[in-house]
N, C-alpha and C. Protein backbone atom coordinates (compact mmCIF):
# COMPACT_ATOMS: atom_id res chain seq x y z
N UNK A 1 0.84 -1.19 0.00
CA UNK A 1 0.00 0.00 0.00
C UNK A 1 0.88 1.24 0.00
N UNK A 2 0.43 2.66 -0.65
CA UNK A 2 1.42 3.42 -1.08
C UNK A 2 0.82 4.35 0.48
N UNK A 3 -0.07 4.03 0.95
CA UNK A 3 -0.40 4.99 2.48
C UNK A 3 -0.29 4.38 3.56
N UNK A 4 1.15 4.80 4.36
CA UNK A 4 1.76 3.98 5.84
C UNK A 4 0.81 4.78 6.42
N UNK A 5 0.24 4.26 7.84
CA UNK A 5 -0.87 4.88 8.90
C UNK A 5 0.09 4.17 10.27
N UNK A 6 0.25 5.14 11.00
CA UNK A 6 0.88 4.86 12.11
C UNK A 6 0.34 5.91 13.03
N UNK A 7 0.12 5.08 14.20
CA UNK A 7 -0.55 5.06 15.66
C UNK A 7 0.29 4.82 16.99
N UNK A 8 -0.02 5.66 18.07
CA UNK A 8 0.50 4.43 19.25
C UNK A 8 -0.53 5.24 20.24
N UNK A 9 -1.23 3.67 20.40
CA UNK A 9 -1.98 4.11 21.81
C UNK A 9 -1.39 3.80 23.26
N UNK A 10 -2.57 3.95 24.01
CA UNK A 10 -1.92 3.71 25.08
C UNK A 10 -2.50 2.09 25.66
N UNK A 11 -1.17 1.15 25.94
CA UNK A 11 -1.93 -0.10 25.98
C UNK A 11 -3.13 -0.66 26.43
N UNK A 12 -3.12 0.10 27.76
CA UNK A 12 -4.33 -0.13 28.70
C UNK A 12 -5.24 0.76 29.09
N UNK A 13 -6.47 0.74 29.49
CA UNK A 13 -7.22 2.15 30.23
C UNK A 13 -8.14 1.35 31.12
N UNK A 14 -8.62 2.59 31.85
CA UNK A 14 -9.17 2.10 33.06
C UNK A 14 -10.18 3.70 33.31
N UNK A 15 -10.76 3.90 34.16
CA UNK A 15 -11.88 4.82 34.35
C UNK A 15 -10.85 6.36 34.91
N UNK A 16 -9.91 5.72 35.33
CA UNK A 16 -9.01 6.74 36.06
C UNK A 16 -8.52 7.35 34.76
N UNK A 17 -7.85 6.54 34.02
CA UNK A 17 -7.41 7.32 32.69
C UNK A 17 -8.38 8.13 32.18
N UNK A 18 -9.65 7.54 31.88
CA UNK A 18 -10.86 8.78 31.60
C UNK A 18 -10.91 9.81 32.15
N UNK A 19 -11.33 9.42 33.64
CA UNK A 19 -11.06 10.98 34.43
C UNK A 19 -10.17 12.08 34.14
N UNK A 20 -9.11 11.74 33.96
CA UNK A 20 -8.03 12.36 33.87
C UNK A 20 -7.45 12.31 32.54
N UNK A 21 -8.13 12.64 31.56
CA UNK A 21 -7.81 13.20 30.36
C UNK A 21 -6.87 12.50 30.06
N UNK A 22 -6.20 11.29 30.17
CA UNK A 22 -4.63 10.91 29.88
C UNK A 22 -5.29 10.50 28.50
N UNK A 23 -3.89 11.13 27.60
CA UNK A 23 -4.05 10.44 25.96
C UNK A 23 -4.39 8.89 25.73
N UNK A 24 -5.28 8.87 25.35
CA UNK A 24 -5.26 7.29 24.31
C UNK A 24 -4.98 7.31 23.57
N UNK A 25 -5.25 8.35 22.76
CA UNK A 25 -4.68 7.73 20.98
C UNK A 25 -3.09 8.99 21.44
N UNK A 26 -1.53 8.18 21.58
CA UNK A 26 -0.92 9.06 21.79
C UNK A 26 -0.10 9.91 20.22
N UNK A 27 -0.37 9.24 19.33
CA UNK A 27 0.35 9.52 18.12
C UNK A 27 -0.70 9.05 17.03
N UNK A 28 -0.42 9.76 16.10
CA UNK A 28 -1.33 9.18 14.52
C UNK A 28 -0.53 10.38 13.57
N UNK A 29 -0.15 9.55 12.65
CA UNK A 29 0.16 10.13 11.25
C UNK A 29 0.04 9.44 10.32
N UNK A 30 0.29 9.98 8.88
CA UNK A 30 -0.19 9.16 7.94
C UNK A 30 1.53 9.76 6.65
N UNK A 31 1.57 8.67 6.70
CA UNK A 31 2.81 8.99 5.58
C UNK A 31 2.59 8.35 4.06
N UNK A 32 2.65 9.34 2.75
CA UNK A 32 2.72 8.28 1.55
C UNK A 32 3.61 8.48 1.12
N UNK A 33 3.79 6.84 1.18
CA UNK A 33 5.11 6.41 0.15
C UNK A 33 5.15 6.44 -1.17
N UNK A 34 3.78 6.28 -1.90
CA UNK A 34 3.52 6.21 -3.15
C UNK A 34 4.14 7.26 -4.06
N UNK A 35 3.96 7.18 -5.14
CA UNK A 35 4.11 8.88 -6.33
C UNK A 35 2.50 9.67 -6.37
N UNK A 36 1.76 8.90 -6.17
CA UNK A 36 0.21 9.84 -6.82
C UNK A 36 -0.02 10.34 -5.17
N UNK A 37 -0.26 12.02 -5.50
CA UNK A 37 -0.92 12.91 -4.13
C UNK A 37 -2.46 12.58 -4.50
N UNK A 38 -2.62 12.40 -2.80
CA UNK A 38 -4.10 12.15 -2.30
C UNK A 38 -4.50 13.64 -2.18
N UNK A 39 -6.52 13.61 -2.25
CA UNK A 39 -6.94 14.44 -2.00
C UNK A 39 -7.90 13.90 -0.75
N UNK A 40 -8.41 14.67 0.26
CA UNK A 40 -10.25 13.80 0.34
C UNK A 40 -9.93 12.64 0.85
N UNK A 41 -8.54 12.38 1.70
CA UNK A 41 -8.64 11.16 3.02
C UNK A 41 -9.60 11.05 3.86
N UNK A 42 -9.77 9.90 4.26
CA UNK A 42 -10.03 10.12 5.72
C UNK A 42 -9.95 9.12 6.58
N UNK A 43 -9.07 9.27 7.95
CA UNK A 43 -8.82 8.59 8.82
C UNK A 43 -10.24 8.20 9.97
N UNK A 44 -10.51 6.95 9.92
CA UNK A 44 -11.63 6.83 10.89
C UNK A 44 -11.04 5.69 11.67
N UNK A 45 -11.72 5.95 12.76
CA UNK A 45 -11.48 5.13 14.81
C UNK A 45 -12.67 4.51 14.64
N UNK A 46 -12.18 3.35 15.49
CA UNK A 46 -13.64 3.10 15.97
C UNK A 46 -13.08 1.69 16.93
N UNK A 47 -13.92 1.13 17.71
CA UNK A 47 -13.55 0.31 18.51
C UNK A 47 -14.60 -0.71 18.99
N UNK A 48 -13.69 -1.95 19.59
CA UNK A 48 -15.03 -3.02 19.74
C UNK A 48 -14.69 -3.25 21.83
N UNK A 49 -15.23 -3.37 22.35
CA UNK A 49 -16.24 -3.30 22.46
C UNK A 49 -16.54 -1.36 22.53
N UNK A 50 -18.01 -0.61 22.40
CA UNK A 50 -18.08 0.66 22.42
C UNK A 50 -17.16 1.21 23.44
N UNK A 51 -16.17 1.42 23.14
CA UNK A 51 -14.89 1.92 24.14
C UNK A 51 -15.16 3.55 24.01
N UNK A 52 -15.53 3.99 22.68
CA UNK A 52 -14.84 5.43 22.49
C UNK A 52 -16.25 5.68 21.36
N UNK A 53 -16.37 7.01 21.33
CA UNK A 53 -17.03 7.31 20.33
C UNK A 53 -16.01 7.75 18.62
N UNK A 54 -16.68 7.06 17.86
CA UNK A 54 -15.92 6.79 16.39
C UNK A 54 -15.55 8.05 16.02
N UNK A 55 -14.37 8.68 15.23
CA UNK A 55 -13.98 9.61 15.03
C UNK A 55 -13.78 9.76 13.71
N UNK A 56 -13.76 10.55 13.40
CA UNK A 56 -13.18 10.50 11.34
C UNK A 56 -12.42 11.59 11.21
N UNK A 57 -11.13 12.05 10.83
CA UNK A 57 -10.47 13.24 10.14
C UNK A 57 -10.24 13.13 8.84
N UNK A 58 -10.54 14.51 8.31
CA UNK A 58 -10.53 14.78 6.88
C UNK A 58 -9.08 15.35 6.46
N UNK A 59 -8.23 14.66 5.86
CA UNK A 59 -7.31 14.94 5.14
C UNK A 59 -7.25 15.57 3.74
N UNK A 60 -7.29 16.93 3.72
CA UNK A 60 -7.64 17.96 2.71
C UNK A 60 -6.62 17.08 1.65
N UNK A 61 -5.28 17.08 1.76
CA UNK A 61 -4.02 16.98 0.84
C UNK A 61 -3.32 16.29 1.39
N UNK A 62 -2.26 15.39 0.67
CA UNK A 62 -1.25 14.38 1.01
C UNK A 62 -0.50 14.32 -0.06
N UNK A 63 0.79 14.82 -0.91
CA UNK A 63 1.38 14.75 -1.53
C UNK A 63 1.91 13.73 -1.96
N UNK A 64 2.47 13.30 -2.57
CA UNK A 64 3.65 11.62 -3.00
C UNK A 64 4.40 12.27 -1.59
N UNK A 65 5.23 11.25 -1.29
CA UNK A 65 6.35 11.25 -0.62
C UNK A 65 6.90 12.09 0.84
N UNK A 66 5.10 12.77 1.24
CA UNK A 66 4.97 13.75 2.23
C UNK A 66 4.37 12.98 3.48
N UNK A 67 4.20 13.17 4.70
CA UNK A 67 3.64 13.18 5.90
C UNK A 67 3.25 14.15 6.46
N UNK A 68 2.02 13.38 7.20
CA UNK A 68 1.09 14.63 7.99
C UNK A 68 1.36 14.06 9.07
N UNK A 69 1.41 14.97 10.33
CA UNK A 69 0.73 14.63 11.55
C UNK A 69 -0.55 14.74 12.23
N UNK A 70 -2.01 14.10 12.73
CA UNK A 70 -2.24 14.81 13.40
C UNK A 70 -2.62 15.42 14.42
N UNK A 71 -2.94 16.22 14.69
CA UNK A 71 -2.67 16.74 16.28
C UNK A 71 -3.75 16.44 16.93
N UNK A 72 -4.62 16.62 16.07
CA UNK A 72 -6.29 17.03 17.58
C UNK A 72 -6.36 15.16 17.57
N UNK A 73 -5.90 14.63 18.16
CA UNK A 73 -6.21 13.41 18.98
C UNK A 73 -7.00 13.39 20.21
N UNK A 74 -8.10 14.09 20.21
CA UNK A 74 -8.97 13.89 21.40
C UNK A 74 -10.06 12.85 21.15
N UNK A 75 -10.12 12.34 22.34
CA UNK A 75 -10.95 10.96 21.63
C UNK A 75 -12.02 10.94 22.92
N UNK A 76 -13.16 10.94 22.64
CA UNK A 76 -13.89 10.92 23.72
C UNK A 76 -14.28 9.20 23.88
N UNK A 77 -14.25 8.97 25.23
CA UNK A 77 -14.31 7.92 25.27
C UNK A 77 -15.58 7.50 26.68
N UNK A 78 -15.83 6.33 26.59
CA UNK A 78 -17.39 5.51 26.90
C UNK A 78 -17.36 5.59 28.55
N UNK A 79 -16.86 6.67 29.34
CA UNK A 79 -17.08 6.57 30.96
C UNK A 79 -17.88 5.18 31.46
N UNK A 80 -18.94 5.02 30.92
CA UNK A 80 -19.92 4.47 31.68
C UNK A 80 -19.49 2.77 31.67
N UNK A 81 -19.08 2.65 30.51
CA UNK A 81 -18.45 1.30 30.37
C UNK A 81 -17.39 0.85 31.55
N UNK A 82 -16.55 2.21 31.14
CA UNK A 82 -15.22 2.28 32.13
C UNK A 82 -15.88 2.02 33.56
N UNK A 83 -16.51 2.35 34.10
CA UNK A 83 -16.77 2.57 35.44
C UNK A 83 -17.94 1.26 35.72
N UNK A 84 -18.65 0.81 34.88
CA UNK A 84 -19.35 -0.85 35.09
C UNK A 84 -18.08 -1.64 35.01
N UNK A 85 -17.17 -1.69 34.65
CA UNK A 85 -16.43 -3.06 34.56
C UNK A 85 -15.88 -3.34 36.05
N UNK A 86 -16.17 -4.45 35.99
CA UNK A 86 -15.62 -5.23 37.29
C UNK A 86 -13.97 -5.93 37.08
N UNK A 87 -13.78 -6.87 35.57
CA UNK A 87 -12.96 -7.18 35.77
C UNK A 87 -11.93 -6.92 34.43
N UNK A 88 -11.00 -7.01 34.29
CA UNK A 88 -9.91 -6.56 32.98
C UNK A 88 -11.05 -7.08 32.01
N UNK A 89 -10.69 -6.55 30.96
CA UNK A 89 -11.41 -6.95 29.28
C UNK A 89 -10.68 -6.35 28.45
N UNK A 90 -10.37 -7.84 27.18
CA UNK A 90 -9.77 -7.00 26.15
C UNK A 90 -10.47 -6.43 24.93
N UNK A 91 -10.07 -5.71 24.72
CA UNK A 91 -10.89 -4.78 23.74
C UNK A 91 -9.80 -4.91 22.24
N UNK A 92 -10.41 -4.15 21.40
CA UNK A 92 -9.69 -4.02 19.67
C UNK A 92 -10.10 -2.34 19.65
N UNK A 93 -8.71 -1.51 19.02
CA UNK A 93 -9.52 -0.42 18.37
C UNK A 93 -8.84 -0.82 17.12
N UNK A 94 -9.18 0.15 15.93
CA UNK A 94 -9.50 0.06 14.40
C UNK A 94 -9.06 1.23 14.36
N UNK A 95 -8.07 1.51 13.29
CA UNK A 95 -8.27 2.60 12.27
C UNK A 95 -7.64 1.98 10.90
N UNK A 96 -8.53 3.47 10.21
CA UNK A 96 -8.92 2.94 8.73
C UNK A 96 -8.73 4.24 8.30
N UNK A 97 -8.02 4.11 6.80
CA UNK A 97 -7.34 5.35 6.13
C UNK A 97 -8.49 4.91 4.81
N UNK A 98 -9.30 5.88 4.57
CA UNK A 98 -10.10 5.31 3.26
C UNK A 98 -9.95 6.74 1.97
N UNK A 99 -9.75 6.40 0.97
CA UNK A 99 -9.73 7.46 -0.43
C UNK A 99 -11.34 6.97 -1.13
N UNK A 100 -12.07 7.81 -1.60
CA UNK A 100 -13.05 7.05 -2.28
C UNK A 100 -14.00 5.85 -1.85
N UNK A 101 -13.84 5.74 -0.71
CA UNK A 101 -14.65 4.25 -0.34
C UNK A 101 -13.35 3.10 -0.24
N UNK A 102 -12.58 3.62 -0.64
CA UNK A 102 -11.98 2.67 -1.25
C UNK A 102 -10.73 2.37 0.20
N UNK A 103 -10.41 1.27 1.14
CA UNK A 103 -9.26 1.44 1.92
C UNK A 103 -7.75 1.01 1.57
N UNK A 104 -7.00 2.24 1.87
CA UNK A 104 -5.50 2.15 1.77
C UNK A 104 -4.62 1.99 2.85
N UNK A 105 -5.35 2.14 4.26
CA UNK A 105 -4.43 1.37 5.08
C UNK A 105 -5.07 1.14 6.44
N UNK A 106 -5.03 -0.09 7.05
CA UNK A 106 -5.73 -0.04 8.40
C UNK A 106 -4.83 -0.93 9.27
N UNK A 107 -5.47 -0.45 10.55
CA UNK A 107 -3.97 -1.05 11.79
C UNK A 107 -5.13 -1.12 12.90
N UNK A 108 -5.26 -2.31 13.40
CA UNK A 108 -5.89 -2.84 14.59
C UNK A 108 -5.13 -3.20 15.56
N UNK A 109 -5.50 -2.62 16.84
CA UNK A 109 -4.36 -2.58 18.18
C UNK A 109 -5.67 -3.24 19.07
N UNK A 110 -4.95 -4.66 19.46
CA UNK A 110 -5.48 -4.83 21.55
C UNK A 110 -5.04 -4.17 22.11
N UNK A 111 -6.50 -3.55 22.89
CA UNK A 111 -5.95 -2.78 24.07
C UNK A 111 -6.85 -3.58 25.31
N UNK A 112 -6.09 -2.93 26.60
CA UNK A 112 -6.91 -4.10 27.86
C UNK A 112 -7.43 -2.95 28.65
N UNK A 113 -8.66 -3.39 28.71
CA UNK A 113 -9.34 -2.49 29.36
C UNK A 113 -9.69 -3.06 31.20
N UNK A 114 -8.96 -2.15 31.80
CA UNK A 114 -9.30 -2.48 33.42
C UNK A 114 -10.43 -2.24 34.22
N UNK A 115 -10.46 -2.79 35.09
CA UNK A 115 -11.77 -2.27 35.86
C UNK A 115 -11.54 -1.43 36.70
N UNK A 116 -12.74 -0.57 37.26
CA UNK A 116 -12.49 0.53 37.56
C UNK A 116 -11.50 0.88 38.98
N UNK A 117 -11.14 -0.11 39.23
CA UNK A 117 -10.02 -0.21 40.85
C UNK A 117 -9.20 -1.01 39.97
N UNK A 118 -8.73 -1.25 38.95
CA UNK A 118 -7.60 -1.38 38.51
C UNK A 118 -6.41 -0.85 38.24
N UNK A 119 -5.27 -0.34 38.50
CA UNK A 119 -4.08 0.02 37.96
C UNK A 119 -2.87 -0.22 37.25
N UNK A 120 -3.02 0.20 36.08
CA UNK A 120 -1.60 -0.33 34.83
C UNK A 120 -1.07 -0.82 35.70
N UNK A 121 -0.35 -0.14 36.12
CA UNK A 121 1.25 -0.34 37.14
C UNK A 121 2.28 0.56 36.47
N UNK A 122 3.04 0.48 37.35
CA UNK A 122 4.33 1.60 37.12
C UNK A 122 4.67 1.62 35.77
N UNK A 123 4.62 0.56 34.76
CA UNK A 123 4.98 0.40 33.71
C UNK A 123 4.27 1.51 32.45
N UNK A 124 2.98 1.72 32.91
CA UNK A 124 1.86 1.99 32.01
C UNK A 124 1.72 3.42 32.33
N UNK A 125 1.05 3.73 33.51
CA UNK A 125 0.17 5.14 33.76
C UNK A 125 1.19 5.81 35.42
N UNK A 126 1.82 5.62 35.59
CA UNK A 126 2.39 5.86 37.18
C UNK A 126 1.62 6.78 37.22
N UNK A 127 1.15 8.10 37.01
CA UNK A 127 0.82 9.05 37.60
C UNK A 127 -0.64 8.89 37.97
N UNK A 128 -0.91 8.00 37.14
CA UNK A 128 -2.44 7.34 37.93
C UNK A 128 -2.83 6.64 39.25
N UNK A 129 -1.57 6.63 40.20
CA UNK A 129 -1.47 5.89 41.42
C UNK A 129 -2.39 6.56 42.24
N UNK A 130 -1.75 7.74 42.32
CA UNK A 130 -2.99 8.63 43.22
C UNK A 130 -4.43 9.04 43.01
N UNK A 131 -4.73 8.28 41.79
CA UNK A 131 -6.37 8.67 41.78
C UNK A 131 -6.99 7.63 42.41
N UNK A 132 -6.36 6.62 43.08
CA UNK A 132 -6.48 5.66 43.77
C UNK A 132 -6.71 5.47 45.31
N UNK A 133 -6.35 6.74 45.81
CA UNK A 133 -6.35 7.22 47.05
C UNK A 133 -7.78 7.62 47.31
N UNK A 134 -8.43 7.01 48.61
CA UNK A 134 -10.09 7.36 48.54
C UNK A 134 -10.25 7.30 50.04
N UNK A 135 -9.95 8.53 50.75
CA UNK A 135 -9.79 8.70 52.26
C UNK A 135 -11.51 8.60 52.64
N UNK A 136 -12.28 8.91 51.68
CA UNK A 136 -13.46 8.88 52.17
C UNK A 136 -14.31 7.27 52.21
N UNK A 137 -13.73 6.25 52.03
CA UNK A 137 -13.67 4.87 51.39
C UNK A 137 -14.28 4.47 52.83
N UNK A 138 -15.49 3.37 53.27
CA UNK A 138 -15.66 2.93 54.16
C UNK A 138 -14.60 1.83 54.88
N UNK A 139 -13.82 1.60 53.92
CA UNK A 139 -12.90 0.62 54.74
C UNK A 139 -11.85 1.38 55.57
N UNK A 140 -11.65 2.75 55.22
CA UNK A 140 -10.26 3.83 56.15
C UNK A 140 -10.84 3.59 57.60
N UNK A 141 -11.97 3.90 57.91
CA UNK A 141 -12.69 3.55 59.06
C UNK A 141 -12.21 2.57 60.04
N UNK A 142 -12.14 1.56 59.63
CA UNK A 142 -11.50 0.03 59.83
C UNK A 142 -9.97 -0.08 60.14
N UNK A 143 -9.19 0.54 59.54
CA UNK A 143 -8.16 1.35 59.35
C UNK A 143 -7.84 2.15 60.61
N UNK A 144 -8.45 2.86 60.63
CA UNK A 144 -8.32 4.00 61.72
C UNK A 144 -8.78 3.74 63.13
N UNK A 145 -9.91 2.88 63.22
CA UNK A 145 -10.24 1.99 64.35
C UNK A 145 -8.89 1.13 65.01
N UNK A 146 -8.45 0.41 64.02
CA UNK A 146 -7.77 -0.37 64.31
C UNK A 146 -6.22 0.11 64.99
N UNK A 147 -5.71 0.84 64.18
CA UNK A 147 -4.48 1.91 64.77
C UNK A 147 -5.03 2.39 66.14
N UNK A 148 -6.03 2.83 66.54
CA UNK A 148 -6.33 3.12 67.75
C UNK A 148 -6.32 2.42 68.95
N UNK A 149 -6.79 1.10 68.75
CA UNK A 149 -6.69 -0.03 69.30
C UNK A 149 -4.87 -0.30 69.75
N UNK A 150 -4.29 -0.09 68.51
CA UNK A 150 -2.82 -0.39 68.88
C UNK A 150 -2.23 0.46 69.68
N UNK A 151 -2.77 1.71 70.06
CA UNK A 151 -2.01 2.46 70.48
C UNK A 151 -2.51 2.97 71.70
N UNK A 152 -3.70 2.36 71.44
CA UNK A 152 -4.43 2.32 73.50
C UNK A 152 -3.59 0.74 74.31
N UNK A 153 -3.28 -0.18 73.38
CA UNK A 153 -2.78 -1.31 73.76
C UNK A 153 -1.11 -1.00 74.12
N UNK A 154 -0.32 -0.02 73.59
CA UNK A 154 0.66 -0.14 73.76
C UNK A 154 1.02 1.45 74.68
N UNK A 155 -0.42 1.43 75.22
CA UNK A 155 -0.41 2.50 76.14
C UNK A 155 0.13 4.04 75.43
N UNK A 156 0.03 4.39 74.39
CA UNK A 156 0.35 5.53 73.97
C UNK A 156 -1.19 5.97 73.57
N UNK A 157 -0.92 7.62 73.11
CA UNK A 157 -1.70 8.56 73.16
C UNK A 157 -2.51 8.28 72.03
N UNK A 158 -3.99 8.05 72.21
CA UNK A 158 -4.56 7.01 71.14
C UNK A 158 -5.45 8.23 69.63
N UNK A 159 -5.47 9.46 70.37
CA UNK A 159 -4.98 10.44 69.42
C UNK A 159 -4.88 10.49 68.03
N UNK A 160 -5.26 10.16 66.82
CA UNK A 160 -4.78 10.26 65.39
C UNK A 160 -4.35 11.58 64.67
N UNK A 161 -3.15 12.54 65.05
CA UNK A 161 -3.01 13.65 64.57
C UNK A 161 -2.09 14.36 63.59
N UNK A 162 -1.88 13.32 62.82
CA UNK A 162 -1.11 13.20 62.17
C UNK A 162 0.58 14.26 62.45
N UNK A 163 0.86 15.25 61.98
CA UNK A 163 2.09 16.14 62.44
C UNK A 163 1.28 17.51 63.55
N UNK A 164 0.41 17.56 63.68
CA UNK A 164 -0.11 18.59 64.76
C UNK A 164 0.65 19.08 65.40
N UNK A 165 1.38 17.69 66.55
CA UNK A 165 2.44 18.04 67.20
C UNK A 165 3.55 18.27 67.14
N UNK A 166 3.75 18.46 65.70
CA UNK A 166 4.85 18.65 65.14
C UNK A 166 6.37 17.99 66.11
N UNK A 167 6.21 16.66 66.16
CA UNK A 167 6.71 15.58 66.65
C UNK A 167 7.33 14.72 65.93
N UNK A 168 8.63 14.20 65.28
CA UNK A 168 8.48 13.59 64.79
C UNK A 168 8.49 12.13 65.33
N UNK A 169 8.23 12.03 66.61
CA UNK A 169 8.51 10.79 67.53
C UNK A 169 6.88 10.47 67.18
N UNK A 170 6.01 11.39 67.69
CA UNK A 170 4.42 10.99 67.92
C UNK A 170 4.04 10.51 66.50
N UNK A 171 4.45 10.93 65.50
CA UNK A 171 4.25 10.09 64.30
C UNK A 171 4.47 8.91 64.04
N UNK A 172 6.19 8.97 64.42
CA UNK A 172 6.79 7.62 64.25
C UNK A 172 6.00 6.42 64.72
């Protein structure tokens, strides 16, 4: 095919990635190798299961031997899905470079979709660790009960105040 289509998403997502705007589609360009300039491309998304809503860009011009990049990669994507899943699922997205009806290049990526208390791991999203933090969570309770217990048992000040006392012993 004389039209290379190159992508890189992001392997995995999870509801946290939604929240937080992190790129999915992180790259897309379209390079032709061919001699004949395109007019009237168009790049279309789309994905199985309804991950994202389908996207299409119109590629005015593409010369022989030129590349485009492009930029507006915003991809709105299916919250509600994200936030029902209980457990990992793999998913497919699609893109498709079409002239005329006619297709000149397409590239299908697995991606794994997590559930919504799931986290890539350090490998994938690190900065997504902390959307993970949920002080208001009924189990901190349990948590905080329990530290109290230890510290009426070991006869110290049963107190939870974190640096108040600007102590660094009473923390310890």
């Amino acid at each position: 095919m004389s039209i290379q289509l190159n992508a890189k998403f992001a392997p995995q997502l999870n509801l946290a990635a939604q929240q937080h705007d992190i790129a999915f589609l992180q790259e897309l360009h379209l390079v032709n190798e061919g001699e004949r300039d395109y007019s009237d491309l168009q790049v279309e998304l789309s994905a199985d299961p309804h991950l994202l809503q389908p996207c299409t860009w119109k590629i005015d011009r593409l010369p022989a031997g030129e590349s485009i990049f492009i930029p507006d990669r915003q991809i709105v994507l299916n919250g509600q899905l994200l936030l029902e899943l209980r457990e990992a699922l793999r998913g497919r997205v699609r893109l498709r470079t079409t002239f005329q009806e006619n297709v000149l290049a397409e590239l299908t990526q697995d991606i794994e979709l997590l559930a919504r208390d799931e986290w890539g791991g350090w490998g994938s999203s690190p900065e997504l660790l902390a959307a993970f933090v949920a002080p208001n969570d009924p189990a901190i309770g349990r948590f905080i009960k329990r530290a109290i217990e230890v510290l009426t048992q070991w006869q110290l000040q049963s107190e939870l105040e974190g640096y108040r006392s600007q102590s660094w012993k009473r923390v310890l």
